[in-house]
C-alpha atoms as a PDB file:
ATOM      1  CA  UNK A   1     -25.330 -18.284   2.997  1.00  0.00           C
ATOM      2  CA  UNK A   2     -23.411 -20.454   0.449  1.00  0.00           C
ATOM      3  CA  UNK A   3     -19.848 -21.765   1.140  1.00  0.00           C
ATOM      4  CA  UNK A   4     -17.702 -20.777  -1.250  1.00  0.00           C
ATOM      5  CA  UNK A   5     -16.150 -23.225  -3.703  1.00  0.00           C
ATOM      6  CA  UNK A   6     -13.647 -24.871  -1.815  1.00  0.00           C
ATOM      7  CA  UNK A   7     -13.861 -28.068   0.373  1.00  0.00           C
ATOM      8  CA  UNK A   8     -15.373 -27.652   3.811  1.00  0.00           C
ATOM      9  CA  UNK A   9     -13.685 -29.098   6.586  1.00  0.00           C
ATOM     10  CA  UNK A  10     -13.402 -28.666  10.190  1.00  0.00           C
ATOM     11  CA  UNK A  11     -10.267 -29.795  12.379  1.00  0.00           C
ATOM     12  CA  UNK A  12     -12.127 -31.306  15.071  1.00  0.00           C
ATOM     13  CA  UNK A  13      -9.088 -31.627  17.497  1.00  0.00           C
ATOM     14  CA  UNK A  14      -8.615 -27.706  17.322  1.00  0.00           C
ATOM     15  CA  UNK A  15     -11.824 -26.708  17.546  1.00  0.00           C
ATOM     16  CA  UNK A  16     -12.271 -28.577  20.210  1.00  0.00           C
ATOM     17  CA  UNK A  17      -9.721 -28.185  22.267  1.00  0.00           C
ATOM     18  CA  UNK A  18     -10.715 -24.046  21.497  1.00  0.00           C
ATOM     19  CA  UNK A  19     -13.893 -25.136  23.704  1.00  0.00           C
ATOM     20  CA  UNK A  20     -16.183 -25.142  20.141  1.00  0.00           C
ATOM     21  CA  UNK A  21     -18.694 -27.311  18.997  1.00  0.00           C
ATOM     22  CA  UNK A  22     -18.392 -27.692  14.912  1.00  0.00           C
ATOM     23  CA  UNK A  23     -20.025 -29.654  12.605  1.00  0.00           C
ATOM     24  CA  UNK A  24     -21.086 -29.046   9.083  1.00  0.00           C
ATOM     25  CA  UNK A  25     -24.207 -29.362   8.004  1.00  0.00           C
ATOM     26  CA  UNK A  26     -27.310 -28.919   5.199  1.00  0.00           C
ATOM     27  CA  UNK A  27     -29.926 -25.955   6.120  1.00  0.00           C
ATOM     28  CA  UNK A  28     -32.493 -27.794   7.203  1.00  0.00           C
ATOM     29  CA  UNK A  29     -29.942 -29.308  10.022  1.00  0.00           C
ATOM     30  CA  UNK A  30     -28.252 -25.800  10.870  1.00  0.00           C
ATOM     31  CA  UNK A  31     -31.823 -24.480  10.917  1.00  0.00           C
ATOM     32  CA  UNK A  32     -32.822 -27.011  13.417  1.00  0.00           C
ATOM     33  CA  UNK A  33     -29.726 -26.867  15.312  1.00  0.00           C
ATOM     34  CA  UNK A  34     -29.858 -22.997  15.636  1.00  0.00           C
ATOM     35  CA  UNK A  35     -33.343 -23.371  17.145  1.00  0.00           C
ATOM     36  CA  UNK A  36     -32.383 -26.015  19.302  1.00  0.00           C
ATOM     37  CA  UNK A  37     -29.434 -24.581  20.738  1.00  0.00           C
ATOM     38  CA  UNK A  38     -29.216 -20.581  20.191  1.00  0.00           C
ATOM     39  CA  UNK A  39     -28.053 -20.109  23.862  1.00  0.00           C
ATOM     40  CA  UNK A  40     -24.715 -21.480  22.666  1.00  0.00           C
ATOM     41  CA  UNK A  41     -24.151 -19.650  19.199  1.00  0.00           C
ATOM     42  CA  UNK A  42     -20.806 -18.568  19.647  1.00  0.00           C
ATOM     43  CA  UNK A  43     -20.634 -14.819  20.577  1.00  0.00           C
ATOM     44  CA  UNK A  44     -18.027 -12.178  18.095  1.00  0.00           C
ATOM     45  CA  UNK A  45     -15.793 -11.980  21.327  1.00  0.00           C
ATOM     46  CA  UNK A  46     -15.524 -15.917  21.653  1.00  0.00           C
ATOM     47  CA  UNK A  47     -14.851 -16.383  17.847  1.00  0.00           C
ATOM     48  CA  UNK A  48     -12.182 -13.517  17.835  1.00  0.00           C
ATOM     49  CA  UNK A  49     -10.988 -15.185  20.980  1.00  0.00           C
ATOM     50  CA  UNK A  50     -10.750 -18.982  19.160  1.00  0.00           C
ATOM     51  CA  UNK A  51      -8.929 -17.250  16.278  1.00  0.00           C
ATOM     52  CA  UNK A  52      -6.288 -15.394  18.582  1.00  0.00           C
ATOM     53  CA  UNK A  53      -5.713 -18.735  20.105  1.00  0.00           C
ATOM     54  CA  UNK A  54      -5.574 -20.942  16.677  1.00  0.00           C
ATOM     55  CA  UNK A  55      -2.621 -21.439  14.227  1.00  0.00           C
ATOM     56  CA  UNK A  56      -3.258 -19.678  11.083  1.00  0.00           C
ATOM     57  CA  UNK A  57      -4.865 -21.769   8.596  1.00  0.00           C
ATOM     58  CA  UNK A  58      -6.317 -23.734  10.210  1.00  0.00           C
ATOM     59  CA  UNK A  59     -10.412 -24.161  10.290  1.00  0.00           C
ATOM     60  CA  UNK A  60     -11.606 -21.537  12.239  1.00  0.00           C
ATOM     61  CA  UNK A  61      -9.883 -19.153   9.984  1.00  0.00           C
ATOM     62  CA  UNK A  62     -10.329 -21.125   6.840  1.00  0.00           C
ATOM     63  CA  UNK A  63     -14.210 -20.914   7.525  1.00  0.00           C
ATOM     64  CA  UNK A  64     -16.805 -18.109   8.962  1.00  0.00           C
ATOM     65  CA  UNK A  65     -18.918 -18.048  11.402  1.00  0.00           C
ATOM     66  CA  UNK A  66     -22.762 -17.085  12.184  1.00  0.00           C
ATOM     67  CA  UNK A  67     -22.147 -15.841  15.624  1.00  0.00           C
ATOM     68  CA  UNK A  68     -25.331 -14.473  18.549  1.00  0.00           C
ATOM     69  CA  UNK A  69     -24.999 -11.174  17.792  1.00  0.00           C
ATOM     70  CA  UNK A  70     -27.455  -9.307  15.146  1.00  0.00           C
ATOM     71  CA  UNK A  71     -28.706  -6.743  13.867  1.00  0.00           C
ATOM     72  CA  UNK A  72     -32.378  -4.921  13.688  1.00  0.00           C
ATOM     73  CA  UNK A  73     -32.635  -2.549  10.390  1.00  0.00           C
ATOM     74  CA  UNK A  74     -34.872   0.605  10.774  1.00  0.00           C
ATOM     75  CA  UNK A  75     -36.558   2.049   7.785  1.00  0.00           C
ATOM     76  CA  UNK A  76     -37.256   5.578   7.319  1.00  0.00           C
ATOM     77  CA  UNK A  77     -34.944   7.179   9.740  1.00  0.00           C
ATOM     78  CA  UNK A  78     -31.096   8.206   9.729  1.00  0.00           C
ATOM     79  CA  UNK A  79     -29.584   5.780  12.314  1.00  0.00           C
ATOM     80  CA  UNK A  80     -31.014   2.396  10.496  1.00  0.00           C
ATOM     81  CA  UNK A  81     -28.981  -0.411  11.828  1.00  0.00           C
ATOM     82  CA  UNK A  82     -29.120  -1.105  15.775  1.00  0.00           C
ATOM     83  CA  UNK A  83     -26.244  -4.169  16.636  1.00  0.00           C
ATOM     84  CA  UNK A  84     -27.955  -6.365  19.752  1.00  0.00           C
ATOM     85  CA  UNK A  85     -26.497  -9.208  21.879  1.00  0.00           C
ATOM     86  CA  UNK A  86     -29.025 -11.992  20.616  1.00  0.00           C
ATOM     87  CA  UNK A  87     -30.444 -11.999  17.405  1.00  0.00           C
ATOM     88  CA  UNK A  88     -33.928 -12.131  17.055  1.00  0.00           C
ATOM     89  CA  UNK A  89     -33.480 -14.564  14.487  1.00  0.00           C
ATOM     90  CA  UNK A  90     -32.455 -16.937  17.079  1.00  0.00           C
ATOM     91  CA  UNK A  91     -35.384 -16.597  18.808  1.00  0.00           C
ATOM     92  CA  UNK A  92     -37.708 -17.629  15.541  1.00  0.00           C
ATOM     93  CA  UNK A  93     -34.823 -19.421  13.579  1.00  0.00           C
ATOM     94  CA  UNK A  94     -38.042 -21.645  11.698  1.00  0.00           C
ATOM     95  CA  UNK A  95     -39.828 -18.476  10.708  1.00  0.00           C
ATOM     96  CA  UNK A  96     -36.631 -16.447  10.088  1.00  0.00           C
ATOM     97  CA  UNK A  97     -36.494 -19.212   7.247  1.00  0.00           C
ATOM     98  CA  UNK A  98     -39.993 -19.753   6.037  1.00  0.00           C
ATOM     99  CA  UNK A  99     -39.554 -16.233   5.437  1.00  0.00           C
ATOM    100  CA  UNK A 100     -36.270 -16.433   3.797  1.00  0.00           C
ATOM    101  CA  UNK A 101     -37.490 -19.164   1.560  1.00  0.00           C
ATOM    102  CA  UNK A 102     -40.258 -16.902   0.246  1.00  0.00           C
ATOM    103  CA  UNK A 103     -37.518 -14.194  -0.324  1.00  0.00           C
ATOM    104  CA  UNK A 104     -39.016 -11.889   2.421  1.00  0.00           C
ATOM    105  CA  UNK A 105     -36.837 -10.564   5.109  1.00  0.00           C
ATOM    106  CA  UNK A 106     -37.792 -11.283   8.324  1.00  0.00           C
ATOM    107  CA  UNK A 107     -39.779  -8.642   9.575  1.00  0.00           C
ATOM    108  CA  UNK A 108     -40.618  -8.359  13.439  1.00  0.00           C
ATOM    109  CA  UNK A 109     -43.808  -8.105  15.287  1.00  0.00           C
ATOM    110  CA  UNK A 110     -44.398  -4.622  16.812  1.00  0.00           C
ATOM    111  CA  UNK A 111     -44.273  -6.034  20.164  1.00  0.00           C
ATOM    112  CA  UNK A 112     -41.089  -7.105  19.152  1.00  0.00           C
ATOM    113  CA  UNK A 113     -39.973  -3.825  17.586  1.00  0.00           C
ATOM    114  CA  UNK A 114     -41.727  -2.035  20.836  1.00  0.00           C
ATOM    115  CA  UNK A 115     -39.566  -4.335  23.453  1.00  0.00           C
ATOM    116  CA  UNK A 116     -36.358  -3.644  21.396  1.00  0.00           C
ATOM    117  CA  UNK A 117     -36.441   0.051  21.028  1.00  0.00           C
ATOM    118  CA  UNK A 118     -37.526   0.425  24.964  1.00  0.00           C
ATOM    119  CA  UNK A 119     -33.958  -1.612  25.612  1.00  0.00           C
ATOM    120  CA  UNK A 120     -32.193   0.520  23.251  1.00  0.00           C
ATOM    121  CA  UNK A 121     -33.163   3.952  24.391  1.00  0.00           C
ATOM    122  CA  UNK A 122     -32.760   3.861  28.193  1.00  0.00           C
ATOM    123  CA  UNK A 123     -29.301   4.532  27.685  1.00  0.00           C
ATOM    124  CA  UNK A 124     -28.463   0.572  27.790  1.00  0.00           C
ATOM    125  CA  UNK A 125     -24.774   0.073  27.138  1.00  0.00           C
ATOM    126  CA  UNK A 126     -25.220  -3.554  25.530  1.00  0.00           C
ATOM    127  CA  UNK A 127     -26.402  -2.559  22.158  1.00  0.00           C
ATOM    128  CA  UNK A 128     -24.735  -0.528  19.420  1.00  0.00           C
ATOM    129  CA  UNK A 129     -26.049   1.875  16.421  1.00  0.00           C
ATOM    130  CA  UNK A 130     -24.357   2.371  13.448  1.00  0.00           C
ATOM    131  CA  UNK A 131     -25.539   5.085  10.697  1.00  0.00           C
ATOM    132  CA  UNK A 132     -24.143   3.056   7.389  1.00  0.00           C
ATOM    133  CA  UNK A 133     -21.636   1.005   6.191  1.00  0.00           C
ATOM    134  CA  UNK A 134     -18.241   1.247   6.326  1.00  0.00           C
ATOM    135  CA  UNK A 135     -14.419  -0.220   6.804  1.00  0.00           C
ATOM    136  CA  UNK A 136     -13.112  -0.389  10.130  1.00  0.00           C
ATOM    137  CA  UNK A 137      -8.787  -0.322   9.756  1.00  0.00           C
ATOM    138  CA  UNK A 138      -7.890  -3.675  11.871  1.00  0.00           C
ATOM    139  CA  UNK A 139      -5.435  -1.288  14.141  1.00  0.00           C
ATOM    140  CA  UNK A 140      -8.277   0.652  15.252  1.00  0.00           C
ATOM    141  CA  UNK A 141     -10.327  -2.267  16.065  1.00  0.00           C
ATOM    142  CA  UNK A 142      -9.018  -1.529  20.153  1.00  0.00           C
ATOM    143  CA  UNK A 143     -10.747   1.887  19.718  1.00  0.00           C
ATOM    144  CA  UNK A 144     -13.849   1.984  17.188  1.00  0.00           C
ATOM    145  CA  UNK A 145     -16.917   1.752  19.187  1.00  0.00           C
ATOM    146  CA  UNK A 146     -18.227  -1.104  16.767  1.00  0.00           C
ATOM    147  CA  UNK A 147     -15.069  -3.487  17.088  1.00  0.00           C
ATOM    148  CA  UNK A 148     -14.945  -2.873  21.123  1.00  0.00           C
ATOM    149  CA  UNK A 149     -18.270  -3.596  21.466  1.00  0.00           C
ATOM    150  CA  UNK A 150     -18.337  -6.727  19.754  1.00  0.00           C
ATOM    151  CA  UNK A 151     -15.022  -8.266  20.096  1.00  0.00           C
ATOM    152  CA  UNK A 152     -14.389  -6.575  23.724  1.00  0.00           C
ATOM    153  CA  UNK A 153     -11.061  -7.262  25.485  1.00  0.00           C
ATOM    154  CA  UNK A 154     -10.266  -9.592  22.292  1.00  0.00           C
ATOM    155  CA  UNK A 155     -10.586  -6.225  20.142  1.00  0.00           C
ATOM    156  CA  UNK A 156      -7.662  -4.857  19.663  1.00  0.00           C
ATOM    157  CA  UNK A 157      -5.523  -8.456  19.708  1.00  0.00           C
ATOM    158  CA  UNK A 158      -7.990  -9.652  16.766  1.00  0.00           C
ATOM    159  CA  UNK A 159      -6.815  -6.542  14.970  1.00  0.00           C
ATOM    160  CA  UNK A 160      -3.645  -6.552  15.319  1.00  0.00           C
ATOM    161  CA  UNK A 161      -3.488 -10.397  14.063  1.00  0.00           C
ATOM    162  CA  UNK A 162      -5.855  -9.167  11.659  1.00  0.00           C
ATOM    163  CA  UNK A 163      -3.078  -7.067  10.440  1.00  0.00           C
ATOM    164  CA  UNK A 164      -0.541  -9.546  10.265  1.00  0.00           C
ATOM    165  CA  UNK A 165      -2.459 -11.062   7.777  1.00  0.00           C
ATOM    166  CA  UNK A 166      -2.365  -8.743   5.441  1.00  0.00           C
ATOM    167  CA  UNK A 167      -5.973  -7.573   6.339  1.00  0.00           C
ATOM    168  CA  UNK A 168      -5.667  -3.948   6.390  1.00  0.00           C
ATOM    169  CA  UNK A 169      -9.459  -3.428   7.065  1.00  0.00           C
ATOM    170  CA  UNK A 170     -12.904  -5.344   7.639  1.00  0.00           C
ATOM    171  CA  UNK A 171     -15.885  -3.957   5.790  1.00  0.00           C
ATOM    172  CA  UNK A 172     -18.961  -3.918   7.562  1.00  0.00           C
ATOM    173  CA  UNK A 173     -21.342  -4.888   5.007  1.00  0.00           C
ATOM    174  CA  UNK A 174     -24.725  -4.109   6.331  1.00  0.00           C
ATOM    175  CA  UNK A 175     -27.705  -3.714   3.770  1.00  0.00           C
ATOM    176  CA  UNK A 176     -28.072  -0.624   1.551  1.00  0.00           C
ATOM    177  CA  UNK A 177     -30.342   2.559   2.591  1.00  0.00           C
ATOM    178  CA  UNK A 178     -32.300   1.581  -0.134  1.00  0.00           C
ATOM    179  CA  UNK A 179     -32.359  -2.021   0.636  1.00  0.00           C
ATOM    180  CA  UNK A 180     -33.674  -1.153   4.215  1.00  0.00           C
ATOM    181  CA  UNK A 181     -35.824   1.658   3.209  1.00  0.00           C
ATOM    182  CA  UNK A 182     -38.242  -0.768   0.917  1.00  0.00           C
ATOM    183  CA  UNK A 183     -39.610  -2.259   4.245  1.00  0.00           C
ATOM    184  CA  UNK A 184     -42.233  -1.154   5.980  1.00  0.00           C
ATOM    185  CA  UNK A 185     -41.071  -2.035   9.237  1.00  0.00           C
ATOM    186  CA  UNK A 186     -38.376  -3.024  11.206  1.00  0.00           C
ATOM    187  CA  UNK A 187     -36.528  -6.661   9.918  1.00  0.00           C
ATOM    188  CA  UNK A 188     -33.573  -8.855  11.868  1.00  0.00           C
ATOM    189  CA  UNK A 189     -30.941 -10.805  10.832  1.00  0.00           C
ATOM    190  CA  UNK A 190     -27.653 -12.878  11.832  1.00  0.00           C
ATOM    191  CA  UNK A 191     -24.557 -11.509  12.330  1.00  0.00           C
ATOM    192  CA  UNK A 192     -21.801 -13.465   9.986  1.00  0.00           C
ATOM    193  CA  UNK A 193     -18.030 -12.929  10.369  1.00  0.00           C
ATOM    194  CA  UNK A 194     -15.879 -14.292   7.168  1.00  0.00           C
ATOM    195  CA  UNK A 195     -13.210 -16.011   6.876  1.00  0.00           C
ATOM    196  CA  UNK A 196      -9.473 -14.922   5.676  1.00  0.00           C
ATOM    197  CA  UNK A 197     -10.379 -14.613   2.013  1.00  0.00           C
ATOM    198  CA  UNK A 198     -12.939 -12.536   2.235  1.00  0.00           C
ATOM    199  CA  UNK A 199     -10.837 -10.029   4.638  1.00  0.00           C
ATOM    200  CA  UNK A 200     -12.661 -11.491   7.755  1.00  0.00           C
ATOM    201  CA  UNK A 201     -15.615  -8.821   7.178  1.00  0.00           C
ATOM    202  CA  UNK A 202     -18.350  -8.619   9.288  1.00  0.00           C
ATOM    203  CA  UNK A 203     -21.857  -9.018   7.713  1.00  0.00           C
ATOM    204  CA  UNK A 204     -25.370  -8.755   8.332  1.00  0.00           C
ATOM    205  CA  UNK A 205     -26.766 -12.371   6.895  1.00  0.00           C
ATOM    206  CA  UNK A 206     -30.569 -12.810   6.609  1.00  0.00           C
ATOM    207  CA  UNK A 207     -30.711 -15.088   3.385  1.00  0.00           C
ATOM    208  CA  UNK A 208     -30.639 -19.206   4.102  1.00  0.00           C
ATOM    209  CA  UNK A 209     -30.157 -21.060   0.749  1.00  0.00           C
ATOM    210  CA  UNK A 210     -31.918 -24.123   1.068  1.00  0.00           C
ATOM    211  CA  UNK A 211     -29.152 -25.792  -0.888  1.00  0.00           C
ATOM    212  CA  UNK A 212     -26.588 -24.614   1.071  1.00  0.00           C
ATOM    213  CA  UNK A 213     -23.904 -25.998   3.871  1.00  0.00           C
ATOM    214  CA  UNK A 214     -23.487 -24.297   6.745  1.00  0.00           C
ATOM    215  CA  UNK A 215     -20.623 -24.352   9.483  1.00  0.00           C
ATOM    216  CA  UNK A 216     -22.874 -24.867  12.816  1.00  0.00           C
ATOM    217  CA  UNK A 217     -20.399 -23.534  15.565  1.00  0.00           C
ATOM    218  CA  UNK A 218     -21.744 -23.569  19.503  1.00  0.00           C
ATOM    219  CA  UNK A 219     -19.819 -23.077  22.549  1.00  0.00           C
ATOM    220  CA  UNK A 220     -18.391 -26.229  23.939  1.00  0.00           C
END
């Protein structure tokens, strides 16, 4: 993930006093702190929550996020991309970027794959499918099944802020058919939500730039 070209900082004061721990960082950092500390990655509900709470324009909508939440891509079937509480990135955040580095996704284990799909199919309410990408309009965000799920009682409030921004709707940019299809197996990645100039979209992030900085947000 590369920050865009425009200075990165963090008000400390804010963030802090929204209960967040920020600080920016190179890769090799983030990557480290990740590893160290993926318990507290902040969850979509507690980021829409700090945002609902902040002054606009300030950092925490200036900047995005990596939150806990990820996604597992299926390839070869019709329902590809399965939304989970914790990332299994999180888990392996050192391999997740070896692999990264070598510009390979990062593909699970089958006991991995095995353990995830035996969560998912017993009817468990904590994960989500989606079929493909699409746009989500910010005043549905209290009803889609996508935006409820991850946001939860901050849903439709994020929205509706959301909308009072000008942002109409998010995009939920998850990789192509195509993209996912060229795997053999099942591969994870972070979940990334943007900031105000890129319409706050929600993103499936699996690519570390070794050159990069990187907003490292935890829960305080």
């Amino acid at each position: 993930m590369n920050v865009p070209e425009y200075e990165v900082k963090i008000d400390d004061a804010l963030e802090s006093a929204l209960g967040i721990k920020s600080r920016i960082a190179n890769c090799e950092e983030a990557v480290k702190a990740y590893a160290k500390s993926s318990g507290t990655v902040l969850t979509s509900k507690e980021m829409a929550e700090a945002r609902n709470n902040a002054k606009r324009g300030t950092s925490i909508w200036r900047h995005g996020s990596y939150v806990r939440e990820g996604v597992v891509c299926f390839p070869g079937v019709s329902t590809r991309y399965l939304f989970v509480r914790d990332s299994p990135v999180l888990s392996n955040v050192e391999a997740a970027y070896e692999a990264h580095k070598q510009a390979r996704k990062y593909i699970l284990e089958d006991n991995e794959t095995t353990a995830i799909l035996e969560y998912a199919t017993f009817g468990n309410s904590d994960v989500h499918w989606e079929v493909s990408p699409r746009t989500i309009p910010t005043d549905k965000f209290g009803k889609d099944p996508l935006t409820v799920w991850l946001f939860k009682e901050e849903a439709e409030k994020y929205g509706l802020e959301l909308k009072l921004q000008n942002i109409d709707e998010v995009q939920i940019g998850l990789d192509p058919k195509e993209v996912v299809d060229r795997n053999d197996k099942p591969y994870a990645s972070m979940l990334w939500i943007s900031n105000i100039p890129n319409k706050c979209s929600i993103v499936n992030y699996h690519d570390l730039d070794p050159y990069g900085s990187y907003i490292v947000r935890m829960k305080g």
